[in-house]
PDB file of N, CA and C in Angstrom:
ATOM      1  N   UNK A   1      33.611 -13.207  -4.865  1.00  0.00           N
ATOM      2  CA  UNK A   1      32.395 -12.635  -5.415  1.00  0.00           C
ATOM      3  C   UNK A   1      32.618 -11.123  -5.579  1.00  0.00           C
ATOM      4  N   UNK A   2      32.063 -10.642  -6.698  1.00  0.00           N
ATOM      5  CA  UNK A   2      32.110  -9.186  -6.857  1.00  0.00           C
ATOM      6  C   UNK A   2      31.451  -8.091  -6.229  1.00  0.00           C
ATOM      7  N   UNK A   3      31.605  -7.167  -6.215  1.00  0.00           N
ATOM      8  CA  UNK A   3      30.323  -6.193  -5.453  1.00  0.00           C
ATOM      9  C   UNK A   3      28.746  -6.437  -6.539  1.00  0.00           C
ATOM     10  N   UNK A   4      29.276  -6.674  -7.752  1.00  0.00           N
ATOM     11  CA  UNK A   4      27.897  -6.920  -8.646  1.00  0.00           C
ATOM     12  C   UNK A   4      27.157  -7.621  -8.501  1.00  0.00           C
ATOM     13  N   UNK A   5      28.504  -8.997  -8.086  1.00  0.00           N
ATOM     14  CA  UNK A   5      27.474 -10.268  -8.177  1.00  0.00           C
ATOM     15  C   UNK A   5      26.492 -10.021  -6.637  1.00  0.00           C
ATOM     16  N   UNK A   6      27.268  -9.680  -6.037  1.00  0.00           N
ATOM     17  CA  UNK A   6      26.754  -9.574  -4.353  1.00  0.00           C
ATOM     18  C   UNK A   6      25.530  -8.973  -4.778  1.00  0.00           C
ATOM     19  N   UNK A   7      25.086  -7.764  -5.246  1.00  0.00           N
ATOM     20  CA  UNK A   7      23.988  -6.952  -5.390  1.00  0.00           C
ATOM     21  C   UNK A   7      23.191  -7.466  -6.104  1.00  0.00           C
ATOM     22  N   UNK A   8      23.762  -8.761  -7.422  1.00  0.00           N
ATOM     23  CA  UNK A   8      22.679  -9.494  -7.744  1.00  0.00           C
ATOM     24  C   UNK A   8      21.963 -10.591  -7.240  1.00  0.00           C
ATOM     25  N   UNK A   9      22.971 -11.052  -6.386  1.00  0.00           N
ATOM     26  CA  UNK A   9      22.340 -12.274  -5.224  1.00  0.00           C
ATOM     27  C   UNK A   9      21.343 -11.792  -4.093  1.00  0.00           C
ATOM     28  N   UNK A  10      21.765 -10.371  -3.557  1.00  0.00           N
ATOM     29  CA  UNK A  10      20.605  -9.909  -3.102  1.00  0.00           C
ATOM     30  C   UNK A  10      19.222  -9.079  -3.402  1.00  0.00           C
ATOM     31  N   UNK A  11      19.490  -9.398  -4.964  1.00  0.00           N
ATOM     32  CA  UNK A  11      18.506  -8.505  -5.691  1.00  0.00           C
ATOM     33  C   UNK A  11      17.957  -7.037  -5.543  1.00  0.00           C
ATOM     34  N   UNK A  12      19.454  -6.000  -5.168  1.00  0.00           N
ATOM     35  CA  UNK A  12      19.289  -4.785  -4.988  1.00  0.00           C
ATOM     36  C   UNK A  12      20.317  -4.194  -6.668  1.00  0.00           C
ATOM     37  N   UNK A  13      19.018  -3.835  -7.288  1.00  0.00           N
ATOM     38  CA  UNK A  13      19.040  -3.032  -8.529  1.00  0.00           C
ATOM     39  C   UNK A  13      19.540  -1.702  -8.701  1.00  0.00           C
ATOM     40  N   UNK A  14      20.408  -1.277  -7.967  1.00  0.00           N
ATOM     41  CA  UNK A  14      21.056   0.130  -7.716  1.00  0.00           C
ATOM     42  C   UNK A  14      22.263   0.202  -7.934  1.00  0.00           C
ATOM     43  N   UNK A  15      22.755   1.456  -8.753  1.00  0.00           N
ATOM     44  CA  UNK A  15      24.230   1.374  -8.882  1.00  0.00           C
ATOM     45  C   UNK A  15      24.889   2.285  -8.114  1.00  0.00           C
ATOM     46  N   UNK A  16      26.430   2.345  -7.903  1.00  0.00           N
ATOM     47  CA  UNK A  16      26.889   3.315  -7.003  1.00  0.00           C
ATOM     48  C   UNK A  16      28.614   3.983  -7.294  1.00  0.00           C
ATOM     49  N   UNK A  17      28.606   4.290  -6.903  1.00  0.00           N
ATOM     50  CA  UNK A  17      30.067   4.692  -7.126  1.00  0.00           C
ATOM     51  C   UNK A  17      31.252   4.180  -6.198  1.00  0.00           C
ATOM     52  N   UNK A  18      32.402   3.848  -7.102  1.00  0.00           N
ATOM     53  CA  UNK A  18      33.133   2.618  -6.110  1.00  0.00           C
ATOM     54  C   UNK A  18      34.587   4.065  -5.456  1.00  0.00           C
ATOM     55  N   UNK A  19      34.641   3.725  -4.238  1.00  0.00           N
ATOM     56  CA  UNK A  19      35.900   5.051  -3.413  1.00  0.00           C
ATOM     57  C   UNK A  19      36.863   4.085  -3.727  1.00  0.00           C
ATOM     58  N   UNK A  20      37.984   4.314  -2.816  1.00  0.00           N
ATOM     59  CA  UNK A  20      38.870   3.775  -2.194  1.00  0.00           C
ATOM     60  C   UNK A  20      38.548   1.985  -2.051  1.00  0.00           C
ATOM     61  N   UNK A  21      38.443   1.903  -1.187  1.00  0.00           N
ATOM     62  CA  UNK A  21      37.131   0.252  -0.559  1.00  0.00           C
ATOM     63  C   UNK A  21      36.213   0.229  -0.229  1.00  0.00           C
ATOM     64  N   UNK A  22      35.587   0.981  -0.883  1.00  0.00           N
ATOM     65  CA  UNK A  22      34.139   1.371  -0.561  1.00  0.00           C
ATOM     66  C   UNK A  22      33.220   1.356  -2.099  1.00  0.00           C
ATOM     67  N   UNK A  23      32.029   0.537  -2.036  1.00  0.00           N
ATOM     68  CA  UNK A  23      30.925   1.270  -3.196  1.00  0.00           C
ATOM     69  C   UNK A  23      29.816   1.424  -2.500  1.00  0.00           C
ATOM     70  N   UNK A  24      29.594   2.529  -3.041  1.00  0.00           N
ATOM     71  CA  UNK A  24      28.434   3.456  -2.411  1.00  0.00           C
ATOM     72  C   UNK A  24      26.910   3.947  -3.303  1.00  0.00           C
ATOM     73  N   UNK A  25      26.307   3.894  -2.729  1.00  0.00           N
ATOM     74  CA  UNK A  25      24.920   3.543  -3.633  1.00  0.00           C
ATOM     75  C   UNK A  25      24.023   4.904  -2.492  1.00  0.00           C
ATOM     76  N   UNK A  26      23.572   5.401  -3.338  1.00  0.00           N
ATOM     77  CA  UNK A  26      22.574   6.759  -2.774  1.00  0.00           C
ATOM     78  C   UNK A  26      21.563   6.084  -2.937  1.00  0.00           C
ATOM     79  N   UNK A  27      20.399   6.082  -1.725  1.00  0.00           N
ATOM     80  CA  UNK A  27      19.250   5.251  -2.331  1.00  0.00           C
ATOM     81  C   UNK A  27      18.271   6.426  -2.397  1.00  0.00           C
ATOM     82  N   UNK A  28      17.430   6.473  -3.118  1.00  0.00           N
ATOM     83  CA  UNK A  28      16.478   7.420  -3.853  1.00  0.00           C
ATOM     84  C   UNK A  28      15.848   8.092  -2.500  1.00  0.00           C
ATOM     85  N   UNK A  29      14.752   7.153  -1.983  1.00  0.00           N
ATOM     86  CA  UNK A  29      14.005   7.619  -0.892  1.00  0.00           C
ATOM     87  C   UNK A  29      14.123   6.525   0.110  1.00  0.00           C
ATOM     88  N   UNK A  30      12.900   6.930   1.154  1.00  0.00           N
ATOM     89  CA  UNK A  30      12.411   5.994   1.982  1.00  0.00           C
ATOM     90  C   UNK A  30      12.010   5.039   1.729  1.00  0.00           C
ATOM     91  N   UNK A  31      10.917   4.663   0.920  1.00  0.00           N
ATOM     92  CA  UNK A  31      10.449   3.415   0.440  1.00  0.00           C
ATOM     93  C   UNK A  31      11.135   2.588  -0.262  1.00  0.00           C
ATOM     94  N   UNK A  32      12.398   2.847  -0.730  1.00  0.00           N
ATOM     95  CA  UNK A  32      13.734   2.116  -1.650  1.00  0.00           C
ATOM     96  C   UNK A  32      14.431   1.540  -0.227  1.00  0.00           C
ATOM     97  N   UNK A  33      14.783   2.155   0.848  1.00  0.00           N
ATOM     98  CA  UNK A  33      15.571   2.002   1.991  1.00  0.00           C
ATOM     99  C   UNK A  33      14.723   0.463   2.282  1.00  0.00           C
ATOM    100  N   UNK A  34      13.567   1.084   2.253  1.00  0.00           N
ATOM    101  CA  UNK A  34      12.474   0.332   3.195  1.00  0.00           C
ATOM    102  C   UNK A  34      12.581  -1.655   2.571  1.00  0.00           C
ATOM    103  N   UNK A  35      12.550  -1.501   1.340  1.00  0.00           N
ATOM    104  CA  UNK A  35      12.859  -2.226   0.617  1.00  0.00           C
ATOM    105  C   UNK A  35      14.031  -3.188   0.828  1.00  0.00           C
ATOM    106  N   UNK A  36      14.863  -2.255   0.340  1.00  0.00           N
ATOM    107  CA  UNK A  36      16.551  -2.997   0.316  1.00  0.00           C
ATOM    108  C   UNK A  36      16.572  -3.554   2.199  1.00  0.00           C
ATOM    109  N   UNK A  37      16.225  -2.615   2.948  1.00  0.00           N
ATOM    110  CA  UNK A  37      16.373  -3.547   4.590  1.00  0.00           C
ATOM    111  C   UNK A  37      15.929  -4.472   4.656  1.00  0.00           C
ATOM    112  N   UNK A  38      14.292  -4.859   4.043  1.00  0.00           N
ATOM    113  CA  UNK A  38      13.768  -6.148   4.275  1.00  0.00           C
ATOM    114  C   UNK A  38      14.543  -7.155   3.011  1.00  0.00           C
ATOM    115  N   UNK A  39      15.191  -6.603   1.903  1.00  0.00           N
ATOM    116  CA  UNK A  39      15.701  -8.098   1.323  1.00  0.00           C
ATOM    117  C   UNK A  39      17.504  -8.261   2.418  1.00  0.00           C
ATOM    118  N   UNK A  40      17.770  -7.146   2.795  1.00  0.00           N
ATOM    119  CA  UNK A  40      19.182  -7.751   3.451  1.00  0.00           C
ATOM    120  C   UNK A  40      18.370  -8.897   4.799  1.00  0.00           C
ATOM    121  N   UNK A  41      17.596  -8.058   5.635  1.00  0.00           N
ATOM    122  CA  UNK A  41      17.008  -9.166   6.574  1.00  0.00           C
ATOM    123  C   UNK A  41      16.590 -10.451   6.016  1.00  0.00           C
ATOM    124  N   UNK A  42      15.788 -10.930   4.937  1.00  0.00           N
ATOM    125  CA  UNK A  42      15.364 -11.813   4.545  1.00  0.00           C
ATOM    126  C   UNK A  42      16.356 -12.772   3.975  1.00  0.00           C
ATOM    127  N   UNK A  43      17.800 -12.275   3.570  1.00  0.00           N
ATOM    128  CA  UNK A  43      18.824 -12.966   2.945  1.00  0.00           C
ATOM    129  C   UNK A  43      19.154 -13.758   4.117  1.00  0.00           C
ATOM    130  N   UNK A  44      19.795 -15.011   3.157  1.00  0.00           N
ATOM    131  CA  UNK A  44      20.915 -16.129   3.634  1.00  0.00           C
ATOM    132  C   UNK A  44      22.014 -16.132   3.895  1.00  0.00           C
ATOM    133  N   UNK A  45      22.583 -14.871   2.700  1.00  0.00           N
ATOM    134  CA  UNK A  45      23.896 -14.657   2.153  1.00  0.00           C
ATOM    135  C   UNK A  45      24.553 -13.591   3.525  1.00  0.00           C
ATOM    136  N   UNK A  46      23.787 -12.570   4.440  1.00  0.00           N
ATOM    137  CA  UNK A  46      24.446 -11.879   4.850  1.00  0.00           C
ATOM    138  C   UNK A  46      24.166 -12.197   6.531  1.00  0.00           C
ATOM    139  N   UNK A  47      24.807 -11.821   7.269  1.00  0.00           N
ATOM    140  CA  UNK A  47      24.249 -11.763   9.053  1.00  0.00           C
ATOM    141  C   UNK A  47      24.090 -10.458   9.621  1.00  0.00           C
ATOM    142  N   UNK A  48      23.714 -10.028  10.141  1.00  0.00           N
ATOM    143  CA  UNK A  48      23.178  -8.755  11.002  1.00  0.00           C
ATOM    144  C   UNK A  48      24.460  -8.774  12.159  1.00  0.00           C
ATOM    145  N   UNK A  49      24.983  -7.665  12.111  1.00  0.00           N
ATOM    146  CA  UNK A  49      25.670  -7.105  13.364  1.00  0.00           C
ATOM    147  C   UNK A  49      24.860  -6.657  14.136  1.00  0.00           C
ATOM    148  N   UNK A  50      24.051  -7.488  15.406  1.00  0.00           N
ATOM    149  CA  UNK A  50      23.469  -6.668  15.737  1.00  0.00           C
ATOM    150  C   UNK A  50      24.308  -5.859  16.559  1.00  0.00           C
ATOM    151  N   UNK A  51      25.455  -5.639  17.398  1.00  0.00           N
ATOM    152  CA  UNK A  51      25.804  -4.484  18.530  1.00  0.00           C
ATOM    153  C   UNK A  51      26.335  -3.655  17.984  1.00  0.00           C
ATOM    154  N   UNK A  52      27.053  -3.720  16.603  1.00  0.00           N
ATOM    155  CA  UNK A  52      27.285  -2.236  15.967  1.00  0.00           C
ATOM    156  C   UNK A  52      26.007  -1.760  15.103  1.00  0.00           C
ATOM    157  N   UNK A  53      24.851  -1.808  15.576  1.00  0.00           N
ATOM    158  CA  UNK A  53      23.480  -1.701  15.364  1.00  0.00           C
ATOM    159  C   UNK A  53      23.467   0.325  16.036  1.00  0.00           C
ATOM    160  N   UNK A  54      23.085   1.188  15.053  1.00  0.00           N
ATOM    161  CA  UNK A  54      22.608   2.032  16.219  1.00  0.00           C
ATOM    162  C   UNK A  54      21.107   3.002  15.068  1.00  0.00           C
ATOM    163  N   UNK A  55      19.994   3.285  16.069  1.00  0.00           N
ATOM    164  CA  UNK A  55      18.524   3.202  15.267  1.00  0.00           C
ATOM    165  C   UNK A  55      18.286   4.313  16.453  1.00  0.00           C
ATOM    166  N   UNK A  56      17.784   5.745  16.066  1.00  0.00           N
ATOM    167  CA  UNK A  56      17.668   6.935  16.708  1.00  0.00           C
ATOM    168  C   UNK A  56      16.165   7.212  16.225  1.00  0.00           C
ATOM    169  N   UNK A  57      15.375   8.203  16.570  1.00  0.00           N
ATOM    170  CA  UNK A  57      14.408   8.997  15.666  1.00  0.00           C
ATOM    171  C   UNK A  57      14.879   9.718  14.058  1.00  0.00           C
ATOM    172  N   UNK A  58      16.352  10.464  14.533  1.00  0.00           N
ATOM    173  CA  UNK A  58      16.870  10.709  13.853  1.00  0.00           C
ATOM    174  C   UNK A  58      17.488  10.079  12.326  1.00  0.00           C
ATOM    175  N   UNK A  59      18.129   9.333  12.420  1.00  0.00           N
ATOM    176  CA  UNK A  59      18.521   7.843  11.808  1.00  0.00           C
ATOM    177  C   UNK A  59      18.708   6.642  12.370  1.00  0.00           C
ATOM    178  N   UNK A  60      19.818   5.663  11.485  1.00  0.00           N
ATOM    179  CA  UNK A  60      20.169   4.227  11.530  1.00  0.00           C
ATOM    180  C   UNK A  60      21.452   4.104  10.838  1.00  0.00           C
ATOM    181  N   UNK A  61      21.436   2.980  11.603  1.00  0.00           N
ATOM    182  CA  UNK A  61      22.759   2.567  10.821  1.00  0.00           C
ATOM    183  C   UNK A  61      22.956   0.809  10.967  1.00  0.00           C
ATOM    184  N   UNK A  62      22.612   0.405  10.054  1.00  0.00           N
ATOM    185  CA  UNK A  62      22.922  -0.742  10.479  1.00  0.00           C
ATOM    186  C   UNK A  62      23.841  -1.840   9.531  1.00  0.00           C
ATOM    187  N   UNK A  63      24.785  -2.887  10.271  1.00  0.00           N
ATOM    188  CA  UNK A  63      25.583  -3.153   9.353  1.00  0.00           C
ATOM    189  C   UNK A  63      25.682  -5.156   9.134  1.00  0.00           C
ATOM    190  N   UNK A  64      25.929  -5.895   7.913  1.00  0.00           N
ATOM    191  CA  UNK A  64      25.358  -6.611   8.004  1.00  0.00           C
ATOM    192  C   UNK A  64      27.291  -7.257   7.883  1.00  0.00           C
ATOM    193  N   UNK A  65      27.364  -8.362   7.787  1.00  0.00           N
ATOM    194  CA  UNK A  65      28.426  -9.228   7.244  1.00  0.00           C
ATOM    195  C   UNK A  65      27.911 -10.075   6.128  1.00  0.00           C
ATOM    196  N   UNK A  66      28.927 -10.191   4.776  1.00  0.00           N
ATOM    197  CA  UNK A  66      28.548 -11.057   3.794  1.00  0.00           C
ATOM    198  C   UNK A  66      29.262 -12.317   4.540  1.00  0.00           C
ATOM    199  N   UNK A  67      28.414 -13.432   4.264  1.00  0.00           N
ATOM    200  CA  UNK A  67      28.848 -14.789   4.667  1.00  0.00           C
ATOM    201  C   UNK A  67      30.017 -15.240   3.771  1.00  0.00           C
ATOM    202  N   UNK A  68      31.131 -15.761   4.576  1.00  0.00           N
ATOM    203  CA  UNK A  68      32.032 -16.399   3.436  1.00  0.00           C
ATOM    204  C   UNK A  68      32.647 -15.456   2.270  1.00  0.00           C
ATOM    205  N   UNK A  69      32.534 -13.754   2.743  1.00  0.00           N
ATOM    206  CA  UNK A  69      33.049 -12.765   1.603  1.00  0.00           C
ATOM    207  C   UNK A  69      33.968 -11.840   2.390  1.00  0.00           C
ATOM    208  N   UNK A  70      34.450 -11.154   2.107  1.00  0.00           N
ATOM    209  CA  UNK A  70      35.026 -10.300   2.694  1.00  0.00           C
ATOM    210  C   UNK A  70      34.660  -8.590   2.554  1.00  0.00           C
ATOM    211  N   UNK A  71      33.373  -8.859   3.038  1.00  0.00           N
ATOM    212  CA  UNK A  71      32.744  -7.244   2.617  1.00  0.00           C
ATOM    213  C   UNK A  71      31.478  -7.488   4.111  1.00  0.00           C
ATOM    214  N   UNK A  72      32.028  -6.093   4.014  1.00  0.00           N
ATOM    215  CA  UNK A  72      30.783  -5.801   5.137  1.00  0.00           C
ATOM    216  C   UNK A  72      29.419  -4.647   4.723  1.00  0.00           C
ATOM    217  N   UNK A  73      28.358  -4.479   4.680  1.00  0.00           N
ATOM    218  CA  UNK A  73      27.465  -3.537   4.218  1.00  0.00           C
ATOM    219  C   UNK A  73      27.066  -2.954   5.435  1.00  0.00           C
ATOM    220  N   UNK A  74      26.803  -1.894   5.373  1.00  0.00           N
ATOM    221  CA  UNK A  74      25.874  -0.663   6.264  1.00  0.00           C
ATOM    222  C   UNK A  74      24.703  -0.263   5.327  1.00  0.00           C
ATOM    223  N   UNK A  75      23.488  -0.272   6.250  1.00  0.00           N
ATOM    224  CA  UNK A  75      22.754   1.181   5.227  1.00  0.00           C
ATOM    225  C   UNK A  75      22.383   1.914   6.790  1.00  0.00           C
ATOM    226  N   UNK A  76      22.221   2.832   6.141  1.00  0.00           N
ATOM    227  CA  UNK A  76      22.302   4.068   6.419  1.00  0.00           C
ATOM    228  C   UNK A  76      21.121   4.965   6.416  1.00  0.00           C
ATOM    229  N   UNK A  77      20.386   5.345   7.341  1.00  0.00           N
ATOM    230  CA  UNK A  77      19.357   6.467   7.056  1.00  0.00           C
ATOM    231  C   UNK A  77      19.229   7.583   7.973  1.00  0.00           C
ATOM    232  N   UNK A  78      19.336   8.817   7.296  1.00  0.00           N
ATOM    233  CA  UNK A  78      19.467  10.250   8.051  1.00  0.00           C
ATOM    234  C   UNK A  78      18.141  10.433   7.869  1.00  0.00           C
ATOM    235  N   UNK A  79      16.890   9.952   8.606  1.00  0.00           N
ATOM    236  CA  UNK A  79      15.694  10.886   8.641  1.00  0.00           C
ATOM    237  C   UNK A  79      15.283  12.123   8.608  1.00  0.00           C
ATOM    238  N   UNK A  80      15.814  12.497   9.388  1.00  0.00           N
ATOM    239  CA  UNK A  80      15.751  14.246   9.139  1.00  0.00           C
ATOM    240  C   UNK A  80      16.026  14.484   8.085  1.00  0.00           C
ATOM    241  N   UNK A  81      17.411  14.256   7.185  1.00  0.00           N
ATOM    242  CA  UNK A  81      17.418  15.159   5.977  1.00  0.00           C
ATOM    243  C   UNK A  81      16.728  14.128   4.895  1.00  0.00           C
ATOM    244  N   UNK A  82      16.198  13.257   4.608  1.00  0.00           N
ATOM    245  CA  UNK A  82      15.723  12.128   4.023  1.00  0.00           C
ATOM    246  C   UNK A  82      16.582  11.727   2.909  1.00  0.00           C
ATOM    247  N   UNK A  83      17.906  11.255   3.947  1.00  0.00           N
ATOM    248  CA  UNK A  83      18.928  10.865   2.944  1.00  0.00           C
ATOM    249  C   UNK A  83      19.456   9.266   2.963  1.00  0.00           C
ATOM    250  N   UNK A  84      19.361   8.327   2.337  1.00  0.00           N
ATOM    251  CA  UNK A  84      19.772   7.285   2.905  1.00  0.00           C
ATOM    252  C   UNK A  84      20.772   6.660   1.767  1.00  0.00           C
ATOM    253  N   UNK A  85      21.804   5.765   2.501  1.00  0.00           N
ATOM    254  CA  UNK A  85      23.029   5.343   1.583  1.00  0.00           C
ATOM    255  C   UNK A  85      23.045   3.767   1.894  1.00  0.00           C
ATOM    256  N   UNK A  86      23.551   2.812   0.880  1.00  0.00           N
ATOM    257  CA  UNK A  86      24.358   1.509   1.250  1.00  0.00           C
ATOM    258  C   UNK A  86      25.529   1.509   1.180  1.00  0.00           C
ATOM    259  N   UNK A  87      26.359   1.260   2.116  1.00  0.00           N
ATOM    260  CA  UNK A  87      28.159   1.217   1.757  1.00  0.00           C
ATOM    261  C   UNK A  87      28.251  -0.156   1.694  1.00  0.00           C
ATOM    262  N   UNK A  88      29.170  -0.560   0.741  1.00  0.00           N
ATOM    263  CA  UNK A  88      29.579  -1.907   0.955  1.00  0.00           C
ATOM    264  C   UNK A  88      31.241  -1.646   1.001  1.00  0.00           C
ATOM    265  N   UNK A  89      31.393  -2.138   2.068  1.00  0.00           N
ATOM    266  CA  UNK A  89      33.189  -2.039   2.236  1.00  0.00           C
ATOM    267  C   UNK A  89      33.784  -3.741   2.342  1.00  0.00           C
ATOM    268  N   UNK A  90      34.939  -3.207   1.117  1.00  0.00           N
ATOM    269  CA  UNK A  90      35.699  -4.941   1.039  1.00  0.00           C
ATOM    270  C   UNK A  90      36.854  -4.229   2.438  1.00  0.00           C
ATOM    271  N   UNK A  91      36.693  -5.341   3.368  1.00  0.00           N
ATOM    272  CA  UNK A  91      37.756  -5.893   4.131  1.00  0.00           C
ATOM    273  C   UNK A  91      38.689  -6.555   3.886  1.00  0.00           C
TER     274      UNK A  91
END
C-alpha cells in the first residue's frame, strides 16, 4: 500500500512532503490534529502503541502501527508553539 492509499483509507485529506523514509504532513491547527486523532483511533487499519505513547501539558506524541504495512505513524503536537505534524515512516 502506498502512503496515498494509506491516507485515503484513513480519510486524512492532507498532503506532505516525502524525506528520506519519512512523509510529513504539517497539520494546520488544533482542530485538524483534533480530527485526524479521532479517525486514527477510530480506524481498523492501524493499532496504537500505547508505551511509546508520551502526552505532557506541553505536547504529544503518539504513534500508531499500520496493520499488515510496513509504516509506522506518529502525530505530533507541540502545544505551546501550536504546531502539530503526522510522520508516516516506511520501515
Amino acid at each position: 500500500m502506498s502512503i496515498e492509499e494509506l491516507l485515503n483509507k484513513l480519510n486524512i485529506n492532507l498532503t506532505g512532503n516525502q524525506s528520506k523514509n519519512s512523509y510529513i504532513i504539517d497539520i494546520p491547527n488544533s482542530d485538524e490534529y483534533g480530527r485526524i486523532y479521532s479517525k486514527l483511533d477510530k480506524s481498523d487499519i492501524v493499532e496504537e502503541y500505547e508505551e511509546n505513547q508520551m502526552i505532557t501539558e506541553q505536547g504529544s506524541s503518539l504513534m500508531y502501527e499500520v496493520i499488515d504495512e510496513d509504516y509506522i505513524i506518529n502525530l505530533i503536537a507541540d502545544f505551546d508553539s501550536d504546531r502539530y505534524q503526522l510522520i508516516i515512516n516506511n520501515i
